[in-house]
C-alpha atoms as a PDB file:
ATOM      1  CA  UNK A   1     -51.186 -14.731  43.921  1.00  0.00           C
ATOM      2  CA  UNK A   2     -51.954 -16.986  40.927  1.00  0.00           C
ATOM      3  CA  UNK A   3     -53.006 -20.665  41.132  1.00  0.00           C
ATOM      4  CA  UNK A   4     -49.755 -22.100  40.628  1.00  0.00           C
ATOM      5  CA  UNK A   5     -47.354 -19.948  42.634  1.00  0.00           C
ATOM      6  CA  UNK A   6     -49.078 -21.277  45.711  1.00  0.00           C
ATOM      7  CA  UNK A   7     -48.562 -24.447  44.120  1.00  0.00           C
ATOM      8  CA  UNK A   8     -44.866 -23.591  44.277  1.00  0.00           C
ATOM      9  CA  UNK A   9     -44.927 -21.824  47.630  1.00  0.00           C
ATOM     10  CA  UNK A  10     -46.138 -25.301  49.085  1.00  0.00           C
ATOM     11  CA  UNK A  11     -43.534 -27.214  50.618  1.00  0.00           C
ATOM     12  CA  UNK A  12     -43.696 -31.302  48.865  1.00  0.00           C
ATOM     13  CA  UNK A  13     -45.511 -32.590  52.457  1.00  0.00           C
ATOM     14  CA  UNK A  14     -48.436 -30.412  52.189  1.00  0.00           C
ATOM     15  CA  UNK A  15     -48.874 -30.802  48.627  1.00  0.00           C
ATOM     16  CA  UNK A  16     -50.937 -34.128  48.380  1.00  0.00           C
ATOM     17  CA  UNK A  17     -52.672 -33.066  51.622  1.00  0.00           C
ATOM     18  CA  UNK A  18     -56.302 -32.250  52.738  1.00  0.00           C
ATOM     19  CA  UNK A  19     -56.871 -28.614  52.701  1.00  0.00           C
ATOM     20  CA  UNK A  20     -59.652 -28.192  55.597  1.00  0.00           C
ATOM     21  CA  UNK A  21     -59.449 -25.161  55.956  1.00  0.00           C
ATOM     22  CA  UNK A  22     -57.943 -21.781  54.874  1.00  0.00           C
ATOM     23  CA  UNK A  23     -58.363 -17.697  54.290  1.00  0.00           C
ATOM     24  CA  UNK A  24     -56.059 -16.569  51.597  1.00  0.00           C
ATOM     25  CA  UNK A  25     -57.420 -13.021  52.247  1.00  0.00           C
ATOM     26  CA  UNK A  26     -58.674 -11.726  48.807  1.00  0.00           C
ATOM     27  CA  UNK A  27     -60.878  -9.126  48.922  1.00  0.00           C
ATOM     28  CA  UNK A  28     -61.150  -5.199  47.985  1.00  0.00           C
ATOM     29  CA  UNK A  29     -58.141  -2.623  49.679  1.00  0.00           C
ATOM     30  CA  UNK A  30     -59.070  -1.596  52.918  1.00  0.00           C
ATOM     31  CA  UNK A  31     -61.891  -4.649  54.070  1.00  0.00           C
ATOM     32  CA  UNK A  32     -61.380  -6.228  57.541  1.00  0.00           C
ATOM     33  CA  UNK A  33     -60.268  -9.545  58.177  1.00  0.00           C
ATOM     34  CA  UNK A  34     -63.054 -12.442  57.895  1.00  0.00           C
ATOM     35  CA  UNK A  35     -65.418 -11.655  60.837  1.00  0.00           C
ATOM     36  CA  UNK A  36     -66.593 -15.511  60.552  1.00  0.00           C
ATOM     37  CA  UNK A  37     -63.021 -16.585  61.127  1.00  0.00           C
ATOM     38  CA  UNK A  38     -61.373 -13.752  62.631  1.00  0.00           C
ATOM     39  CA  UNK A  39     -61.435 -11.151  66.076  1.00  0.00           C
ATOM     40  CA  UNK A  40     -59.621  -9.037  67.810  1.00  0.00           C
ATOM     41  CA  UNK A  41     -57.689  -9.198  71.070  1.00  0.00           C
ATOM     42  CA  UNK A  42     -57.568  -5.546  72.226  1.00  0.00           C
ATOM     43  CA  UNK A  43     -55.990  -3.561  74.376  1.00  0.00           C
ATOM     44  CA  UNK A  44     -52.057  -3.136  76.135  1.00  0.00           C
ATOM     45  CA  UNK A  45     -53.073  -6.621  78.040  1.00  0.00           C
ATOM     46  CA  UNK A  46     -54.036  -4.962  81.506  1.00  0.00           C
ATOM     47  CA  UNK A  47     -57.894  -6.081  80.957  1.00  0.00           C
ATOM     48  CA  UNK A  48     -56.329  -9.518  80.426  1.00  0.00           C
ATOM     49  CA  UNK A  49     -54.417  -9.224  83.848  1.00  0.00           C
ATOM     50  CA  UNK A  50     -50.593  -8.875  82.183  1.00  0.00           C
ATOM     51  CA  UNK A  51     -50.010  -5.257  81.142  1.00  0.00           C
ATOM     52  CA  UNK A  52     -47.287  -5.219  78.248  1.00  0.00           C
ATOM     53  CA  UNK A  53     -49.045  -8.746  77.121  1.00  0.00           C
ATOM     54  CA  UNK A  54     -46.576 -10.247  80.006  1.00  0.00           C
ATOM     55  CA  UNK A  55     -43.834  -9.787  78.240  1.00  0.00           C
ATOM     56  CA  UNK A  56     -42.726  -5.513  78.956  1.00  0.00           C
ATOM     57  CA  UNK A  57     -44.310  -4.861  74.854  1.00  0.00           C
ATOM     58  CA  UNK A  58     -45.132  -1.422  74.114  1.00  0.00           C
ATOM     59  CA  UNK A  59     -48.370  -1.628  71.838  1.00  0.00           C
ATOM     60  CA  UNK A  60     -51.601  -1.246  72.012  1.00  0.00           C
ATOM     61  CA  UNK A  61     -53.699  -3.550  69.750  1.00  0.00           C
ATOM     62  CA  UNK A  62     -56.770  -2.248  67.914  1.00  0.00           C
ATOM     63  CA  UNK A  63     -59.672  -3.297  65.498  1.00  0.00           C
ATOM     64  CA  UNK A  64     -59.417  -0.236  63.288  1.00  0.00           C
ATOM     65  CA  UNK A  65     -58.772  -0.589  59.734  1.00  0.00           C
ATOM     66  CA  UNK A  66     -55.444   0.839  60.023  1.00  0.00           C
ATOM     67  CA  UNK A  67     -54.158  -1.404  61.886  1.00  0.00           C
ATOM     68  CA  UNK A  68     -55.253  -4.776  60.391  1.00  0.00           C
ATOM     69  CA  UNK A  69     -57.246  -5.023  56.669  1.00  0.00           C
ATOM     70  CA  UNK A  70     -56.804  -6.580  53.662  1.00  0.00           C
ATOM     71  CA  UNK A  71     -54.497  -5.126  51.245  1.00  0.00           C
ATOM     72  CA  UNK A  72     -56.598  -5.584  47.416  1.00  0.00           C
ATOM     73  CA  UNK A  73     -53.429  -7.801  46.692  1.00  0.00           C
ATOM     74  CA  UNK A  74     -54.424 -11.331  48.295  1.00  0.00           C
ATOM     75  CA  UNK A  75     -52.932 -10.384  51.681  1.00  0.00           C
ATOM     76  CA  UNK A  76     -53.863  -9.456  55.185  1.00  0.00           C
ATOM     77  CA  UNK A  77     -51.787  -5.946  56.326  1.00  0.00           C
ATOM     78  CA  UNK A  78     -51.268  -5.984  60.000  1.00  0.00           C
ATOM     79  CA  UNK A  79     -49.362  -2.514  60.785  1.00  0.00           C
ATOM     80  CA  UNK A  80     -47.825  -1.080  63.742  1.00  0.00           C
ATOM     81  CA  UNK A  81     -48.120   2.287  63.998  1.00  0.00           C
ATOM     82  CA  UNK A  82     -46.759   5.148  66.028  1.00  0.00           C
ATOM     83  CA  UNK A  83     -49.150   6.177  68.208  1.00  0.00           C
ATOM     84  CA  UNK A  84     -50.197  10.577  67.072  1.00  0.00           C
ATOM     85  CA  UNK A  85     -50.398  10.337  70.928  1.00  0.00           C
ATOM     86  CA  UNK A  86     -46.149  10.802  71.648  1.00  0.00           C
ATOM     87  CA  UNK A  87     -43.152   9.002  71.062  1.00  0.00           C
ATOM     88  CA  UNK A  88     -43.015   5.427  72.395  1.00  0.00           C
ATOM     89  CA  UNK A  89     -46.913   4.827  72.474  1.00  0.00           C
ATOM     90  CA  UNK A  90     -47.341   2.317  68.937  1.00  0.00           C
ATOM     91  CA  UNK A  91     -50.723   0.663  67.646  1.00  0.00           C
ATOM     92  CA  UNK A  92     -51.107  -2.768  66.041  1.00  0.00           C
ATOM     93  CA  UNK A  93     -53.236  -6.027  66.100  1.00  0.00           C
ATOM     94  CA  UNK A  94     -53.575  -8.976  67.645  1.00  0.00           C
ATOM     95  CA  UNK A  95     -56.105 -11.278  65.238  1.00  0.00           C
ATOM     96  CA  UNK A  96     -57.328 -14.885  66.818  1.00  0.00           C
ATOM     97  CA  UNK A  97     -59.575 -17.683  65.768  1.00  0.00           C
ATOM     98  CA  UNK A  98     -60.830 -18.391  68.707  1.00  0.00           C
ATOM     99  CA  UNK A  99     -64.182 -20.518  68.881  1.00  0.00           C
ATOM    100  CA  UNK A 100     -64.421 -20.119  65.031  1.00  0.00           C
ATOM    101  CA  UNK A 101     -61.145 -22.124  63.776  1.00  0.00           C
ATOM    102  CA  UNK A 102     -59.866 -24.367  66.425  1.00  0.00           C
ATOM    103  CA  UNK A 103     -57.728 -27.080  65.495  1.00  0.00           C
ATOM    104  CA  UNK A 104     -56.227 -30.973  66.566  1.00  0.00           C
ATOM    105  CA  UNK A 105     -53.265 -32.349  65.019  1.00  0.00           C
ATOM    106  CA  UNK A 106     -52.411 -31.363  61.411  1.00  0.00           C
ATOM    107  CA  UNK A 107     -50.407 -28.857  59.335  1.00  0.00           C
ATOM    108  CA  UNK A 108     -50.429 -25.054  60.391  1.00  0.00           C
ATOM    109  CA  UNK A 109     -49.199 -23.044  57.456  1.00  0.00           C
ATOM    110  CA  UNK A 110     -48.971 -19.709  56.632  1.00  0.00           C
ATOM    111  CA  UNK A 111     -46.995 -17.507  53.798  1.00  0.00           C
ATOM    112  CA  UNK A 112     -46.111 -14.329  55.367  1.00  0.00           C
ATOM    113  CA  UNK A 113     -43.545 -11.646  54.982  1.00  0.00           C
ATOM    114  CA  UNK A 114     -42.381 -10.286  57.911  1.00  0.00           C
ATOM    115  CA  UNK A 115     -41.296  -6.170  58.358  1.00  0.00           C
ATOM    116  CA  UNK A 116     -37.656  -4.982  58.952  1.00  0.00           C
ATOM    117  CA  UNK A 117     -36.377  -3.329  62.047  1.00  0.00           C
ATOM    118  CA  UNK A 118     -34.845  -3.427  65.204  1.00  0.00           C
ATOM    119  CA  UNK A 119     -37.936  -3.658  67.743  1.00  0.00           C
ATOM    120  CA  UNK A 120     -40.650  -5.508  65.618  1.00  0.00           C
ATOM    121  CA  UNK A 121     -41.441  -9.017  66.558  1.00  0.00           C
ATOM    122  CA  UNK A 122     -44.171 -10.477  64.403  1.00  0.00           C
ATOM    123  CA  UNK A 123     -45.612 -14.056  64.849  1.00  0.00           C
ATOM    124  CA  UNK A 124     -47.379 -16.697  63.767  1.00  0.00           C
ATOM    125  CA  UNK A 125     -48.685 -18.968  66.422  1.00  0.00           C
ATOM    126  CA  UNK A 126     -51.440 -21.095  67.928  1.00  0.00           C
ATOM    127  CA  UNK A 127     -52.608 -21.243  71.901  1.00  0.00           C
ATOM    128  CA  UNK A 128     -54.711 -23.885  73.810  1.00  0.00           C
ATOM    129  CA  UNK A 129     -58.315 -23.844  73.719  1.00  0.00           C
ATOM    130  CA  UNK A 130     -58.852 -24.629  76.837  1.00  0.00           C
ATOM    131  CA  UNK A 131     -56.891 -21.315  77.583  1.00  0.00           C
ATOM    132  CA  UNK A 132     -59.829 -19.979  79.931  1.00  0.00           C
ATOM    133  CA  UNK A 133     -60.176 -23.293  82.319  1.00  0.00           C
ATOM    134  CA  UNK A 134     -56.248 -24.346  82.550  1.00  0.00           C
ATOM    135  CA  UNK A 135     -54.552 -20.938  82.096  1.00  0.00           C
ATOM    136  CA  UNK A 136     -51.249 -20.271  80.433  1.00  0.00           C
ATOM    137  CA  UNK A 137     -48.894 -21.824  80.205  1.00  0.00           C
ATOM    138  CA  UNK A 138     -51.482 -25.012  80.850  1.00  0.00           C
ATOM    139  CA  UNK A 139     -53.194 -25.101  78.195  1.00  0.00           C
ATOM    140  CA  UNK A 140     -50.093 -25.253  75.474  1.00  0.00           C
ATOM    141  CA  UNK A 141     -48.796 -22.838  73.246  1.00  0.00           C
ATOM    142  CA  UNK A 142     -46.946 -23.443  69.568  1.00  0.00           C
ATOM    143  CA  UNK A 143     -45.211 -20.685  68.177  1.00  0.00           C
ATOM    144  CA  UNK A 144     -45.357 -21.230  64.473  1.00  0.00           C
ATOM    145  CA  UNK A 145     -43.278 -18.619  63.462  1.00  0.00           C
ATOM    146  CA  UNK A 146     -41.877 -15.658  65.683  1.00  0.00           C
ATOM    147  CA  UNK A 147     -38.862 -13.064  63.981  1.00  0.00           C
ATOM    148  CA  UNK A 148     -37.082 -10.356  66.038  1.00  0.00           C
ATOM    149  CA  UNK A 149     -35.950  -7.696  63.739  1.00  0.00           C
ATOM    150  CA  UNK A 150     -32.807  -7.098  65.676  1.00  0.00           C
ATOM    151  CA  UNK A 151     -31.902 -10.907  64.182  1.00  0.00           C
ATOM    152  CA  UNK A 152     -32.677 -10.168  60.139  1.00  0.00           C
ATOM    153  CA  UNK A 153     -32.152 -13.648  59.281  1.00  0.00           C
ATOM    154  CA  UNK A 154     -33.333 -15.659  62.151  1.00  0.00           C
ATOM    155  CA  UNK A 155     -36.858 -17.155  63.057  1.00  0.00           C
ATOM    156  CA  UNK A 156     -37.716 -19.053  65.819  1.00  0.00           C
ATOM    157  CA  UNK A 157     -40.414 -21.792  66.864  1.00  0.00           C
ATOM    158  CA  UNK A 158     -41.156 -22.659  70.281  1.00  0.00           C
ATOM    159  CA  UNK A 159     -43.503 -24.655  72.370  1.00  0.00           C
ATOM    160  CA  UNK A 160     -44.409 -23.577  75.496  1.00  0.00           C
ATOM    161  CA  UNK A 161     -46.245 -25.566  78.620  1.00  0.00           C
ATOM    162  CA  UNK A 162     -46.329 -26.589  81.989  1.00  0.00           C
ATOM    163  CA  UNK A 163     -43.076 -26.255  83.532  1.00  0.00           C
ATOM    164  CA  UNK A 164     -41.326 -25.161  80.464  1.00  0.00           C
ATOM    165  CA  UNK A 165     -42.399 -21.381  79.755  1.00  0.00           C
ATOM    166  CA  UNK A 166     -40.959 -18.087  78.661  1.00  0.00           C
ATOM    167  CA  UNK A 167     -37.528 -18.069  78.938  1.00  0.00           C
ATOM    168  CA  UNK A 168     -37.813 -22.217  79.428  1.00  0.00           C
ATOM    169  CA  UNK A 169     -39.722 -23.019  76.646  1.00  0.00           C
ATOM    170  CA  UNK A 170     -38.560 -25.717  73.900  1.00  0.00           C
ATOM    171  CA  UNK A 171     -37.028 -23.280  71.088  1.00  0.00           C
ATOM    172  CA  UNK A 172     -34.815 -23.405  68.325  1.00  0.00           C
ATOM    173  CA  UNK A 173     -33.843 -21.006  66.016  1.00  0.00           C
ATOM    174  CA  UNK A 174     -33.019 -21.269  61.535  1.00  0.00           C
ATOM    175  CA  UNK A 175     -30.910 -18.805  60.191  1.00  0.00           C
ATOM    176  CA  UNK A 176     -31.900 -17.867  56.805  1.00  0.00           C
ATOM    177  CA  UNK A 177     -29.571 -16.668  54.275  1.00  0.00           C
ATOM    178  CA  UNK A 178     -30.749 -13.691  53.157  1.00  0.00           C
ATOM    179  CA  UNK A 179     -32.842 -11.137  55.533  1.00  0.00           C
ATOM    180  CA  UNK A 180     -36.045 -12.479  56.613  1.00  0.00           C
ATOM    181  CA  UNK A 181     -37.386  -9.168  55.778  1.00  0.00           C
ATOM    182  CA  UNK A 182     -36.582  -9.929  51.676  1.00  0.00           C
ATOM    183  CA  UNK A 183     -39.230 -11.769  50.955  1.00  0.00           C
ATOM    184  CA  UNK A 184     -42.540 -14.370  51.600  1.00  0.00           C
ATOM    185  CA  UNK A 185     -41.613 -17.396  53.155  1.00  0.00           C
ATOM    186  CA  UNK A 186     -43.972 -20.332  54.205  1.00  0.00           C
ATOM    187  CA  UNK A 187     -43.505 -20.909  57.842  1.00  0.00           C
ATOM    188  CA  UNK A 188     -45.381 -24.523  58.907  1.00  0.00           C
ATOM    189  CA  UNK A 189     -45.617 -27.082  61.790  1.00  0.00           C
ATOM    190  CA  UNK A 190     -46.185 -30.602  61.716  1.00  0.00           C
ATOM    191  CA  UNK A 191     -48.739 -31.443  64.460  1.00  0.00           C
ATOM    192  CA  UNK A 192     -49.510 -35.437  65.373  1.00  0.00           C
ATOM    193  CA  UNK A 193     -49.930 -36.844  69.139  1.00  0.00           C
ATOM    194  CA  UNK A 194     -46.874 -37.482  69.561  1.00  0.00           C
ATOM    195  CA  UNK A 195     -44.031 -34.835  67.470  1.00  0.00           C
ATOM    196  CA  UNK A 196     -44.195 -31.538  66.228  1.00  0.00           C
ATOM    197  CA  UNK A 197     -42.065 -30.346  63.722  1.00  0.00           C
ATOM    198  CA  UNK A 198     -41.140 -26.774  62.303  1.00  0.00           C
ATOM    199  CA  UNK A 199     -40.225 -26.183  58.963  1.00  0.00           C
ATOM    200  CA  UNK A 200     -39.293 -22.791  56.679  1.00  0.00           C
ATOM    201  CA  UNK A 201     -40.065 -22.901  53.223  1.00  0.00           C
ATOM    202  CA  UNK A 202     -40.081 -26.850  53.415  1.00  0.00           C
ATOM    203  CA  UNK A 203     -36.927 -27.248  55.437  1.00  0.00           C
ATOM    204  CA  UNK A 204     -37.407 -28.816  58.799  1.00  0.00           C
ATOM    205  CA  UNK A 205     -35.669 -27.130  61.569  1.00  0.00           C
ATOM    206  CA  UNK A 206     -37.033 -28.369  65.110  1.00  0.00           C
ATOM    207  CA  UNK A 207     -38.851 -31.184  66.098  1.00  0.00           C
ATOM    208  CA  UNK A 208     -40.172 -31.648  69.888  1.00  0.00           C
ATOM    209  CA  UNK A 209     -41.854 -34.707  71.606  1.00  0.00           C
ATOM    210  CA  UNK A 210     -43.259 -35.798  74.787  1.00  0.00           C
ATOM    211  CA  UNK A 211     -39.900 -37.306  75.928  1.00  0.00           C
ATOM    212  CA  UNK A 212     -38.438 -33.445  75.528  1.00  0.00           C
ATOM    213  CA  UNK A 213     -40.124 -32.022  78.292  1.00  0.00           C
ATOM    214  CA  UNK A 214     -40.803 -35.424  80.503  1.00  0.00           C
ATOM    215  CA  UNK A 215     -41.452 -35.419  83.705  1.00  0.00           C
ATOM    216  CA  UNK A 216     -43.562 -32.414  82.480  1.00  0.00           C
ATOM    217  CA  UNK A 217     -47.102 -32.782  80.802  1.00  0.00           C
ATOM    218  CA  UNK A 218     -47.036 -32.526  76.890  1.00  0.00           C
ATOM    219  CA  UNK A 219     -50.108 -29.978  76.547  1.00  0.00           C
ATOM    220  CA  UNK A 220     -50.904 -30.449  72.644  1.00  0.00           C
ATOM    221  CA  UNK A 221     -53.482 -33.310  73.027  1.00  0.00           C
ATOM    222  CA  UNK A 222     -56.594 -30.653  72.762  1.00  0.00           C
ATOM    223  CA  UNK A 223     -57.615 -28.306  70.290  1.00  0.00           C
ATOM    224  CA  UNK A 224     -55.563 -24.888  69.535  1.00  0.00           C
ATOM    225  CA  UNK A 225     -56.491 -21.870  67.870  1.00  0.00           C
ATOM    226  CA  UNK A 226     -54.538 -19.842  65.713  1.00  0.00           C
ATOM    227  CA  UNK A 227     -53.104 -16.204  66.273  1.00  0.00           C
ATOM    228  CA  UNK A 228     -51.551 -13.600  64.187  1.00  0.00           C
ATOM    229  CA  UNK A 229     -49.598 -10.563  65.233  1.00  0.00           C
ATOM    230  CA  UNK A 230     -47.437  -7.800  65.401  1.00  0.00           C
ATOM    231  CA  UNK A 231     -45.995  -6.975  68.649  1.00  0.00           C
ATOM    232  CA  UNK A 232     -43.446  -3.761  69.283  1.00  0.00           C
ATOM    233  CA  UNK A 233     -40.476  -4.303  71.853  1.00  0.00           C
ATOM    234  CA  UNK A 234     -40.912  -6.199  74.821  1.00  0.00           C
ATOM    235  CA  UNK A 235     -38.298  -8.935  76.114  1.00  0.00           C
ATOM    236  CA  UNK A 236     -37.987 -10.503  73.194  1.00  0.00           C
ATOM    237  CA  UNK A 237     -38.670  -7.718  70.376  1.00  0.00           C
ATOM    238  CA  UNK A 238     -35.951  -5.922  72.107  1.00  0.00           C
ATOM    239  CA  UNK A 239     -35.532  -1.802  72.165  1.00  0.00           C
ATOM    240  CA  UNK A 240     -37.108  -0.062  69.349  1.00  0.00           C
ATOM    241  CA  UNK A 241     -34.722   1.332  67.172  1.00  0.00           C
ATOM    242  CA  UNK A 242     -33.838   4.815  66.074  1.00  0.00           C
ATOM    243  CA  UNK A 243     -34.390   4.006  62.194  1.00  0.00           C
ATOM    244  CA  UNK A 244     -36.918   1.175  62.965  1.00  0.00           C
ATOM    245  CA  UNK A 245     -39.932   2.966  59.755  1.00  0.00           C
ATOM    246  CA  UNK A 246     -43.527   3.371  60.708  1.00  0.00           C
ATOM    247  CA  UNK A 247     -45.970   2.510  59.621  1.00  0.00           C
ATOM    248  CA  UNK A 248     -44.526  -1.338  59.748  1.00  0.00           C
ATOM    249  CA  UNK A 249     -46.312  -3.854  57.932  1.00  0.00           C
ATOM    250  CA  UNK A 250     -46.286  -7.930  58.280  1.00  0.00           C
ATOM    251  CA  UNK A 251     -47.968  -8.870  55.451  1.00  0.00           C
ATOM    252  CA  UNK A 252     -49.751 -12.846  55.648  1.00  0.00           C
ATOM    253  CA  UNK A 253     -50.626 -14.444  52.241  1.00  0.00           C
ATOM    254  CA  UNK A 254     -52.642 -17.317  53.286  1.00  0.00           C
ATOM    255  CA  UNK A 255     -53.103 -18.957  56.803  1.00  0.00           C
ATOM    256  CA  UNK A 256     -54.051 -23.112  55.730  1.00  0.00           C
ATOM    257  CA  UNK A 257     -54.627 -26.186  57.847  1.00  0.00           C
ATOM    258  CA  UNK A 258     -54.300 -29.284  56.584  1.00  0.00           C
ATOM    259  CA  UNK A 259     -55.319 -32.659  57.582  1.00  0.00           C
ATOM    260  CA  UNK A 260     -53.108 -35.080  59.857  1.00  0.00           C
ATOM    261  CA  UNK A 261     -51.041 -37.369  57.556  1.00  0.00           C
END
């Protein structure tokens, strides 16, 4: 992606913003994400103590190459795969920048284009630090970006927390008008102390504050760190469909934070 169609792909708020820090994942076909900025969460989530990831999903997340590497075209491939092991077994990843990029108010971005089909949820999304001492839903969650194929042209964003979780978090949805599927789009929050607010392609679409979830804590004080994945069924990717294609591919431009305005 040239100079000057990220210029373009930036929504007007993030334009005369400090760039702190970003991977716009250019490198040679087939290289693994940055090690210095990137791991893997493996596993179906029973070593984590919530088989399925806690939510009934269906894959099992990997480091191999297949899974998650750089494309050779300035983008980060993380596929779902059927597993060669029998139907209804599927591999993906699960990427995090946990104690390497861990962030505190500011603009999460990321240009990503999601997959098509019934069954896929990818997402974009960021998780409380402090994750290991306070626990989930404790230590905050902010869900960037989240798309259930069953729903072509609908994204959501979410915050989750104390109180308000799962099925209870703070949502709201933006229908697009054309299928999500179509085409890159630049999914962003706005982070300060007090607001968070969710945007699409520069169009703001949700906004949540401390008087939204009162007499419950607001848990985005503390520092976050960011997550990217691909996630197959579960309650909210729904039943995999029939002509759902495999390999599945949600394919991430660039992943930026900016500076707090």
């Amino acid at each position: 992606m040239t100079a000057g169609a990220v210029d373009a792909a930036r929504s007007t708020a993030a334009q005369d913003r400090k760039l702190v820090w970003v991977d716009d994942f250019d490198g040679p076909a087939g290289a693994q994400p940055d090690p210095a900025f990137w791991t893997h969460e493996l596993g179906d989530g029973t070593e984590q103590g919530i088989p399925g990831w806690g939510n009934g999903e269906l894959q099992r997340y990997t480091a191999d190459r297949p899974n998650s590497a750089l494309d050779g075209r300035g983008n980060l491939a993380v596929t779902a795969r059927r597993d060669e092991s029998g139907r209804g077994a599927y591999t993906s990843a699960r990427l995090i920048t946990r104690g390497a990029v861990e962030v505190r108010y500011g603009r999460l971005e990321a240009r990503v284009r999601v997959p098509r089909g019934a069954g896929l949820w990818p997402a974009f999304w960021a998780l409380g630090a402090d994750i290991g001492e306070a626990g989930w839903p404790a230590c905050g969650e902010i869900d960037v970006m989240e798309h259930v194929g069953r729903q072509p042209r609908r994204v959501y964003g979410a915050i989750h927390g104390p109180g308000y979780s799962g099925d209870a978090g703070l949502a709201r949805t933006h229908h697009l008008t054309t299928d999500v599927a179509e085409d890159f789009h630049v999914f962003a929050v706005e982070w300060a102390p007090a607001e968070l607010v969710w945007s699409v392609d520069g169009l703001d679409y949700h906004r949540a504050t401390p008087a939204d979830v009162a007499p419950r804590a607001w848990a985005f004080g503390h520092p976050f760190y960011l997550l990217l994945n691909l996630a197959v069924g579960g309650g909210l990717g729904g039943e995999v469909a029939d002509e759902t294609a495999f390999p599945a591919q949600m394919l991430v431009d660039y992943v930026r934070v900016y500076a707090a305005s």
